[in-house]
N, C-alpha and C. Protein backbone atom coordinates (compact mmCIF):
# COMPACT_ATOMS: atom_id res chain seq x y z
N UNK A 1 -11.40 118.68 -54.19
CA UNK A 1 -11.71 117.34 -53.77
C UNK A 1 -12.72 116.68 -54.71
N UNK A 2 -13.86 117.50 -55.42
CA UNK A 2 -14.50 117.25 -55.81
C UNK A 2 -14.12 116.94 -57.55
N UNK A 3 -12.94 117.45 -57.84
CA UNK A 3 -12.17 116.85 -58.73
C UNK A 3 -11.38 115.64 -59.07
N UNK A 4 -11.13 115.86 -57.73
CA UNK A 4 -10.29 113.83 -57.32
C UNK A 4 -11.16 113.20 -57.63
N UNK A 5 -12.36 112.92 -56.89
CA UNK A 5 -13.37 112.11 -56.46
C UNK A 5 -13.51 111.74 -58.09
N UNK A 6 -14.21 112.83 -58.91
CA UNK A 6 -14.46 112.82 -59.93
C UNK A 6 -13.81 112.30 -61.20
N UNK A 7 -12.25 112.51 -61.21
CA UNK A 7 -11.91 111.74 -61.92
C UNK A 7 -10.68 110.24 -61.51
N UNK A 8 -11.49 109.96 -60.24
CA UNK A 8 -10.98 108.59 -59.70
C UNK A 8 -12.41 107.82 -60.10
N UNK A 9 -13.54 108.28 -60.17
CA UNK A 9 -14.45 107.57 -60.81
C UNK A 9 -14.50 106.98 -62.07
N UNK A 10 -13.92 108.20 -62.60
CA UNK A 10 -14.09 108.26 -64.18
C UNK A 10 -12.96 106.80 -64.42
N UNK A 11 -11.69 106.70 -64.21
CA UNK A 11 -10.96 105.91 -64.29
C UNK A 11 -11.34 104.51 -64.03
N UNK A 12 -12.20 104.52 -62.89
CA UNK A 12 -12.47 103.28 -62.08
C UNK A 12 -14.00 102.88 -63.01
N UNK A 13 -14.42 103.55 -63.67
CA UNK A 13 -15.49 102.88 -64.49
C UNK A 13 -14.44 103.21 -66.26
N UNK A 14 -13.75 103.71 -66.16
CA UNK A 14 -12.72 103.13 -67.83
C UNK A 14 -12.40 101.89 -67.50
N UNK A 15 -11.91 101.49 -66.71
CA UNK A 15 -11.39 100.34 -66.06
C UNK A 15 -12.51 99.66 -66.43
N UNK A 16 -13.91 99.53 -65.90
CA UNK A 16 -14.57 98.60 -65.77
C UNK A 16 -14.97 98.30 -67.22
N UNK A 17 -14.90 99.36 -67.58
CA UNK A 17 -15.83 99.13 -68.99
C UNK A 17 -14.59 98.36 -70.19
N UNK A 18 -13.38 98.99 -69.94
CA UNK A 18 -12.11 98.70 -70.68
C UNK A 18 -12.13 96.62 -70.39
N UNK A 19 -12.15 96.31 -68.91
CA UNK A 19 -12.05 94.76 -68.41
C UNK A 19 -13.41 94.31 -69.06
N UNK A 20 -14.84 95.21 -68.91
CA UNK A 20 -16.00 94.10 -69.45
C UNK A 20 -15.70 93.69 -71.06
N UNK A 21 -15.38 94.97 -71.68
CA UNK A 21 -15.06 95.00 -73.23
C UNK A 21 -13.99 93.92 -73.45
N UNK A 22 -12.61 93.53 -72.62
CA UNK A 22 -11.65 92.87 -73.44
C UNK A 22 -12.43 91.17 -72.93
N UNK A 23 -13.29 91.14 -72.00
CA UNK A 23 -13.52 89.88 -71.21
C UNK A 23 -15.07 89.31 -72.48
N UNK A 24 -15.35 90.41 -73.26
CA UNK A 24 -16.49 89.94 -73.96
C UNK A 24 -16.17 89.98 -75.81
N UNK A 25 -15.24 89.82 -75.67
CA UNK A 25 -14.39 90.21 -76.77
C UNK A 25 -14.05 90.72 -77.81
N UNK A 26 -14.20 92.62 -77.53
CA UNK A 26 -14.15 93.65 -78.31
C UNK A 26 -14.67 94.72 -77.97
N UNK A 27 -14.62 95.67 -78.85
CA UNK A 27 -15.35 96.64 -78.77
C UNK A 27 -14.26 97.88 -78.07
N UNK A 28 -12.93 97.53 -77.45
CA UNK A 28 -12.10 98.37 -76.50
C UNK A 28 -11.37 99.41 -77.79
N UNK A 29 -11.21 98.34 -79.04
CA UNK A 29 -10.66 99.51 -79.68
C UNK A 29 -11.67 100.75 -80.08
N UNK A 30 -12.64 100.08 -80.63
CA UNK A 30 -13.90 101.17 -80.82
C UNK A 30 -13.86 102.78 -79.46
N UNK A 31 -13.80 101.86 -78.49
CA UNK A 31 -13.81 103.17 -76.93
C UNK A 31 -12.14 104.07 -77.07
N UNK A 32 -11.41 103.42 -77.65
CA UNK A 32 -9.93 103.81 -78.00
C UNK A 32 -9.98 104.84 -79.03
N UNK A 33 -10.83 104.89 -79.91
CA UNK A 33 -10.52 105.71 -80.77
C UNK A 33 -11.46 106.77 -80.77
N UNK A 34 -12.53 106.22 -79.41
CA UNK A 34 -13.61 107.28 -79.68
C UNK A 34 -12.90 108.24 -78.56
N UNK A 35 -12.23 107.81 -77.71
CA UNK A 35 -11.35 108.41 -76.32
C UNK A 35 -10.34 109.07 -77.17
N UNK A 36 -9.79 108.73 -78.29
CA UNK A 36 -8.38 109.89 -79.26
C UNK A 36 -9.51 110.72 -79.93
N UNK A 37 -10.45 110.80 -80.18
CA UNK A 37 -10.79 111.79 -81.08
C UNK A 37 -11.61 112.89 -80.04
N UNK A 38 -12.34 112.22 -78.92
CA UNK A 38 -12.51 113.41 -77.92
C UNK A 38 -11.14 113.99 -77.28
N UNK A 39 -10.18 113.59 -77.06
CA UNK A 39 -9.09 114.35 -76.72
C UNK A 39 -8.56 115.26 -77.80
N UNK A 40 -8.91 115.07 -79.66
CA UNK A 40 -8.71 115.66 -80.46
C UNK A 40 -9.14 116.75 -80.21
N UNK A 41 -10.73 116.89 -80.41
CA UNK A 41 -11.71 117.96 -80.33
C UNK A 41 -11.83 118.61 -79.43
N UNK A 42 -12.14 117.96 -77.96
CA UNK A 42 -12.35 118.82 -76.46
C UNK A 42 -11.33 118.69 -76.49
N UNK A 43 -10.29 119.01 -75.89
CA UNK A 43 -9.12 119.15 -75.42
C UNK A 43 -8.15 119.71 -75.96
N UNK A 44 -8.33 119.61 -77.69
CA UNK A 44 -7.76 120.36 -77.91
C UNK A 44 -5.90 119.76 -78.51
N UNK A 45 -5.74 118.14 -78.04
CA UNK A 45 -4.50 117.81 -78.17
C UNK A 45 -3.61 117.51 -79.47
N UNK A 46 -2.36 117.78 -79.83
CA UNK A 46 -1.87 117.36 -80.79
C UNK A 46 -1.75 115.80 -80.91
N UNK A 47 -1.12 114.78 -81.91
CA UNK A 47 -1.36 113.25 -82.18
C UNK A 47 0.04 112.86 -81.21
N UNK A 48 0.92 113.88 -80.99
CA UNK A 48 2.11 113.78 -80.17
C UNK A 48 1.35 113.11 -78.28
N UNK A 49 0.30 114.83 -77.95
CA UNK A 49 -0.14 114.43 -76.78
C UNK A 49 -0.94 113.54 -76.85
N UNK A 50 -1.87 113.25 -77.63
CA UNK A 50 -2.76 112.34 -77.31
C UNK A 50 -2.06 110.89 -77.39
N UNK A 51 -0.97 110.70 -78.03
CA UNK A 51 -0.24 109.64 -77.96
C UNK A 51 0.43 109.50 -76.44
N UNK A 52 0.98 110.59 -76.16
CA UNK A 52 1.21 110.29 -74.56
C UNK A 52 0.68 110.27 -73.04
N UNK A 53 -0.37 110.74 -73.64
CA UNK A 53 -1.96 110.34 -72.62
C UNK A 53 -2.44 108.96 -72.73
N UNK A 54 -2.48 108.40 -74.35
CA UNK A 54 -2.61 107.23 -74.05
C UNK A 54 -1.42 106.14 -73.71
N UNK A 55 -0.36 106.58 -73.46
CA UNK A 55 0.44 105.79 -72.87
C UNK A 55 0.38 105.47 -71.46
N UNK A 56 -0.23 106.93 -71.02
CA UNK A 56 0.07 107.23 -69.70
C UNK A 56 -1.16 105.91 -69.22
N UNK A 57 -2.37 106.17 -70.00
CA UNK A 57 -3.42 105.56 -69.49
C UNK A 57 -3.30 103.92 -69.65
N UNK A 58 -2.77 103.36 -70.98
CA UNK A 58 -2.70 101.93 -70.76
C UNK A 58 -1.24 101.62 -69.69
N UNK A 59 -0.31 102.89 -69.31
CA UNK A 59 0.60 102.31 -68.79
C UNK A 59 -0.17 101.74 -67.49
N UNK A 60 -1.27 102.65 -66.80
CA UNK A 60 -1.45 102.73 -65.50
C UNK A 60 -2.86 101.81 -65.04
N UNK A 61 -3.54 101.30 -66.68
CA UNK A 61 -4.50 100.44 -66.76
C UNK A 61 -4.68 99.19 -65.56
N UNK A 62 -3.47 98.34 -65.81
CA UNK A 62 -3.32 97.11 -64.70
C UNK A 62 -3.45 97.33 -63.39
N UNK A 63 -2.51 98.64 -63.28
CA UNK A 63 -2.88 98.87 -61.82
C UNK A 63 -3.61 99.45 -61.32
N UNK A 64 -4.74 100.22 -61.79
CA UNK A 64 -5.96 100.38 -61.17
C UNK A 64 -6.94 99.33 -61.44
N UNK A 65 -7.03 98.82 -62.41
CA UNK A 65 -7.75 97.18 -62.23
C UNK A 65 -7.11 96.45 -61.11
N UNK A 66 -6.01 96.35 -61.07
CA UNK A 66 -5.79 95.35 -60.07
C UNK A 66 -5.83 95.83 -58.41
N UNK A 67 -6.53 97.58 -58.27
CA UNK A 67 -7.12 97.54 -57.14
C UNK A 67 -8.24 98.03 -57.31
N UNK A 68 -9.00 97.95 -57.98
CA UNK A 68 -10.42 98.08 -58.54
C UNK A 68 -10.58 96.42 -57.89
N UNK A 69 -10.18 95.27 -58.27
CA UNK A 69 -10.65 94.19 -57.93
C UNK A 69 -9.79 93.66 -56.99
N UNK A 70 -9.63 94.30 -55.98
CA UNK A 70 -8.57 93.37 -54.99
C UNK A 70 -9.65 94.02 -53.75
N UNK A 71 -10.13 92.55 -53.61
CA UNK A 71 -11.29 92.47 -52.62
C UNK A 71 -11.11 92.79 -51.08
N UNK A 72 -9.41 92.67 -50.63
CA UNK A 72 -9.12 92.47 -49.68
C UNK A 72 -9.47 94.41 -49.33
N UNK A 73 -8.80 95.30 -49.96
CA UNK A 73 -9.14 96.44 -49.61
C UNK A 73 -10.64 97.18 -49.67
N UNK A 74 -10.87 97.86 -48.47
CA UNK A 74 -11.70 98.45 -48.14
C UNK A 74 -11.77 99.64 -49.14
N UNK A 75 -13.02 100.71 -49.04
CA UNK A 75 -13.63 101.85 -50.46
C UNK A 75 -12.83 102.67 -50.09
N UNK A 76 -12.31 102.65 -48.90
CA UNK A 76 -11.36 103.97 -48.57
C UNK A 76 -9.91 103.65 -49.07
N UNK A 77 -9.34 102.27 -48.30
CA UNK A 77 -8.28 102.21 -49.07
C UNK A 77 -8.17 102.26 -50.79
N UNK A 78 -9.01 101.49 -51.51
CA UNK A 78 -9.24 101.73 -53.27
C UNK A 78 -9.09 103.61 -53.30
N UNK A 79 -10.00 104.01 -52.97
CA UNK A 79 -9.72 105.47 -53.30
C UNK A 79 -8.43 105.97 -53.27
N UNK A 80 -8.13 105.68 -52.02
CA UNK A 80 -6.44 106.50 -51.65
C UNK A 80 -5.41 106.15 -52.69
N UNK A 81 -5.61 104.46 -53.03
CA UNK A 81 -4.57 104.07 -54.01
C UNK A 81 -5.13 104.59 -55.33
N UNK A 82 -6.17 104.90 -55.35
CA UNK A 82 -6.39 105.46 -56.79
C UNK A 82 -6.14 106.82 -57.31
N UNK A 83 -6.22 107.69 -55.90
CA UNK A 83 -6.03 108.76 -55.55
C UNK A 83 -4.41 108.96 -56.43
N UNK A 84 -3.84 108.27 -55.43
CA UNK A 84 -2.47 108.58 -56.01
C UNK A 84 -1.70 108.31 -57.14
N UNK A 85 -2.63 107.20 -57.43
CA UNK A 85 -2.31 106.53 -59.24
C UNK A 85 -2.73 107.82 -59.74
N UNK A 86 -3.75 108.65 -59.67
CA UNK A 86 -4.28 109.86 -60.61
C UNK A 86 -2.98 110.64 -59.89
N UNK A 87 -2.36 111.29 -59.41
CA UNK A 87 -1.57 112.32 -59.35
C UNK A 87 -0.61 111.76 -59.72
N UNK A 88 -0.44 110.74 -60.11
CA UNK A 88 0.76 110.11 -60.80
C UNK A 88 0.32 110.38 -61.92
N UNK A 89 -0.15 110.23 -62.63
CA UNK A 89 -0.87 110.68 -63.82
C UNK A 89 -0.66 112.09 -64.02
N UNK A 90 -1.05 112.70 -62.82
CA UNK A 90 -1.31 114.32 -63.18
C UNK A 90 -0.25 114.63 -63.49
N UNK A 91 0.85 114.38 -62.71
CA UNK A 91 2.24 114.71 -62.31
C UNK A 91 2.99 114.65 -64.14
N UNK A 92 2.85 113.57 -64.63
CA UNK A 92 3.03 112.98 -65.97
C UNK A 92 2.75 113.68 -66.95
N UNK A 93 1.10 113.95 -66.99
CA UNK A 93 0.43 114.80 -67.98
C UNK A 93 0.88 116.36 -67.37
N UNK A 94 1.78 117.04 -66.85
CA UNK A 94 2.11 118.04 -66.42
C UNK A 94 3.08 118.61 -67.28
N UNK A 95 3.93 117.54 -67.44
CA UNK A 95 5.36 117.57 -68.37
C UNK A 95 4.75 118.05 -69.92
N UNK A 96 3.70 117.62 -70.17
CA UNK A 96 3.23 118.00 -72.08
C UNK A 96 2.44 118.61 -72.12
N UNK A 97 1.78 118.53 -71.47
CA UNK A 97 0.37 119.19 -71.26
C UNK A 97 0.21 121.02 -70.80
N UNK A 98 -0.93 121.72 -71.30
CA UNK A 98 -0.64 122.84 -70.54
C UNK A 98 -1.44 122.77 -69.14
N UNK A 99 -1.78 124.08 -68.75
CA UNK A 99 -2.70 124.59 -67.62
C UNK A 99 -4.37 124.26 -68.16
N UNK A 100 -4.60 124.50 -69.10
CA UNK A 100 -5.40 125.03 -70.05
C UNK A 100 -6.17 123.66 -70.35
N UNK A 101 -4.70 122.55 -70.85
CA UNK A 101 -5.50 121.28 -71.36
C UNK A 101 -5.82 120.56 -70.44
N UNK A 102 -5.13 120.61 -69.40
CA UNK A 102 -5.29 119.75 -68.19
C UNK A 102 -6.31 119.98 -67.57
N UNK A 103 -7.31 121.46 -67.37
CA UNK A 103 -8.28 121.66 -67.40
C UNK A 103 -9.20 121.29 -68.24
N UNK A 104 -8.96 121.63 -69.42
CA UNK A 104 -9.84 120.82 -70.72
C UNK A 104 -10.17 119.32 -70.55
N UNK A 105 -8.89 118.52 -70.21
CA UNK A 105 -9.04 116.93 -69.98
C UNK A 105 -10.11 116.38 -68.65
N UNK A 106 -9.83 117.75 -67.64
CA UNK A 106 -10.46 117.06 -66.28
C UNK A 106 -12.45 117.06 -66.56
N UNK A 107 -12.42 118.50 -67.66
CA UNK A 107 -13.76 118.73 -67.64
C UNK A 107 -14.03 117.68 -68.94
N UNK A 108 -13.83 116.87 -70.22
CA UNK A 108 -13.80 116.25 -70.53
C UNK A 108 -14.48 114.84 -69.75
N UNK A 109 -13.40 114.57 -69.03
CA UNK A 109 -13.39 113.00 -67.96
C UNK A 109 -14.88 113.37 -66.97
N UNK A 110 -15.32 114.84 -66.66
CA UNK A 110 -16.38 114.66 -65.72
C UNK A 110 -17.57 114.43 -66.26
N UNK A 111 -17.70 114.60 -68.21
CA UNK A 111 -18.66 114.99 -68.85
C UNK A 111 -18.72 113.22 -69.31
N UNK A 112 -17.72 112.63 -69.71
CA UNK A 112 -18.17 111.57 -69.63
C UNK A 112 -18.67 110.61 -68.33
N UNK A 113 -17.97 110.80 -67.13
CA UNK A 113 -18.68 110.12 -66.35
C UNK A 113 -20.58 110.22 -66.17
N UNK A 114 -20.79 111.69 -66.23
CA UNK A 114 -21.79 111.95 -65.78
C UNK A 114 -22.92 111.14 -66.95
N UNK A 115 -22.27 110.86 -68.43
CA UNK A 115 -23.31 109.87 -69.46
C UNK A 115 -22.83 108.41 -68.51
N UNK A 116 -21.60 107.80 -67.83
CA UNK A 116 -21.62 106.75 -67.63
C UNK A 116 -22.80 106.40 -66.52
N UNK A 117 -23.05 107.60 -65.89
CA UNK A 117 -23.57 107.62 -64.44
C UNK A 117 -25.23 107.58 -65.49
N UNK A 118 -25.37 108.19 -66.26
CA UNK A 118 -26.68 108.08 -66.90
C UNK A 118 -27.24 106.87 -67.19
N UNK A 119 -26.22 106.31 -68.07
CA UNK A 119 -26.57 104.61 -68.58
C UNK A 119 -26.77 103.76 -67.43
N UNK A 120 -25.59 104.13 -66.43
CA UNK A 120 -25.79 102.91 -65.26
C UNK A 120 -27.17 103.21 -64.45
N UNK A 121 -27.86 104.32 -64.71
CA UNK A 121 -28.83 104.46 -63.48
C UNK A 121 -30.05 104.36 -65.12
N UNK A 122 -29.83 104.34 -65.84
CA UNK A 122 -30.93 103.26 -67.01
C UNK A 122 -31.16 105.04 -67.42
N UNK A 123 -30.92 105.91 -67.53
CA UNK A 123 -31.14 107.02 -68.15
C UNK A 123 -30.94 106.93 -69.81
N UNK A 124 -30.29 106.31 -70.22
CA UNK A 124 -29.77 105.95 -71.72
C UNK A 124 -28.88 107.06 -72.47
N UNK A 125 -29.02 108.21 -72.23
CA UNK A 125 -28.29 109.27 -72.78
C UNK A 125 -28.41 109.25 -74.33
N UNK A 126 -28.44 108.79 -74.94
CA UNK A 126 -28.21 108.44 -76.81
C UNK A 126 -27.45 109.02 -77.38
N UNK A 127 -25.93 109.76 -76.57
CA UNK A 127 -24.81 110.20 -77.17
C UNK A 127 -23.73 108.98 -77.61
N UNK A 128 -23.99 108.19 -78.45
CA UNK A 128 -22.70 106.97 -78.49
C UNK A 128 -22.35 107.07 -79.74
C-alpha cells in the first residue's frame, strides 16, 4: 500500500511540476532528459525501454492532470483514479520490463519524491 500511495504521489507532483514548467515556459525538456538518464543509470534501462516508459508516461500525462485538477472530486476519489491509472501503467511496464527493473523504477520514483517532499517543505536538498 505503501507503494501505491508512494508512487501515486510521485506522479501527481510529475504532473504538477511537468503543468508548472510547460505554463512558465520551459524547463520540461531539461526534467525529460534528466528523468531518461536516471532511468539510464538507476534502473538500469535500455534506449528501447526507456523509450517506452516514456511513452507510457506522456501517454497517461493528460489524464492524471486532468484529475489532479478536477475540483469536483474528492482526495479519495483522485487517489482511486490515480490508483488505477498507475496499474495501468504497471500492467504496461510489465510487458518490457523485468521483476528486477520494475523494482528498480518504483525505488527510483520514491527517491525522487522524497527530494520533491524536501524542496516543498523548504529543505532544499542541492541534488539538481
Amino acid at each position: 500500500m505503501k507503494k501505491i500511495i508512494a508512487a501515486l504521489s510521485v506522479l501527481i507532483l510529475s504532473v504538477c511540476a511537468l503543468t508548472a514548467s510547460a505554463q512558465n515556459g520551459g524547463g520540461g525538456g531539461d526534467r525529460m532528459a534528466q528523468y531518461r538518464q536516471m532511468l539510464k543509470d538507476s534502473v538500469q534501462l535500455s534506449d528501447t525501454q526507456i523509450d517506452s516508459v516514456m511513452a507510457i508516461r506522456q501517454e497517461m500525462r493528460p489524464q492524471m492532470r486532468d484529475i489532479f485538477q478536477d475540483q469536483s472530486l474528492s482526495q479519495d476519489d483522485k487517489m482511486a483514479k490515480m490508483k488505477a491509472l498507475n496499474q495501468q501503467a504497471d500492467a504496461r511496464y510489465a510487458k518490457f520490463l523485468t521483476a528486477d527493473q520494475i523494482a528498480k523504477l518504483d525505488a527510483m520514483q520514491q527517491r525522487m519524491m522524497g527530494r520533491m517532499r524536501q524542496r516543498q517543505q523548504g529543505g532544499g536538498g542541492g541534488n539538481r
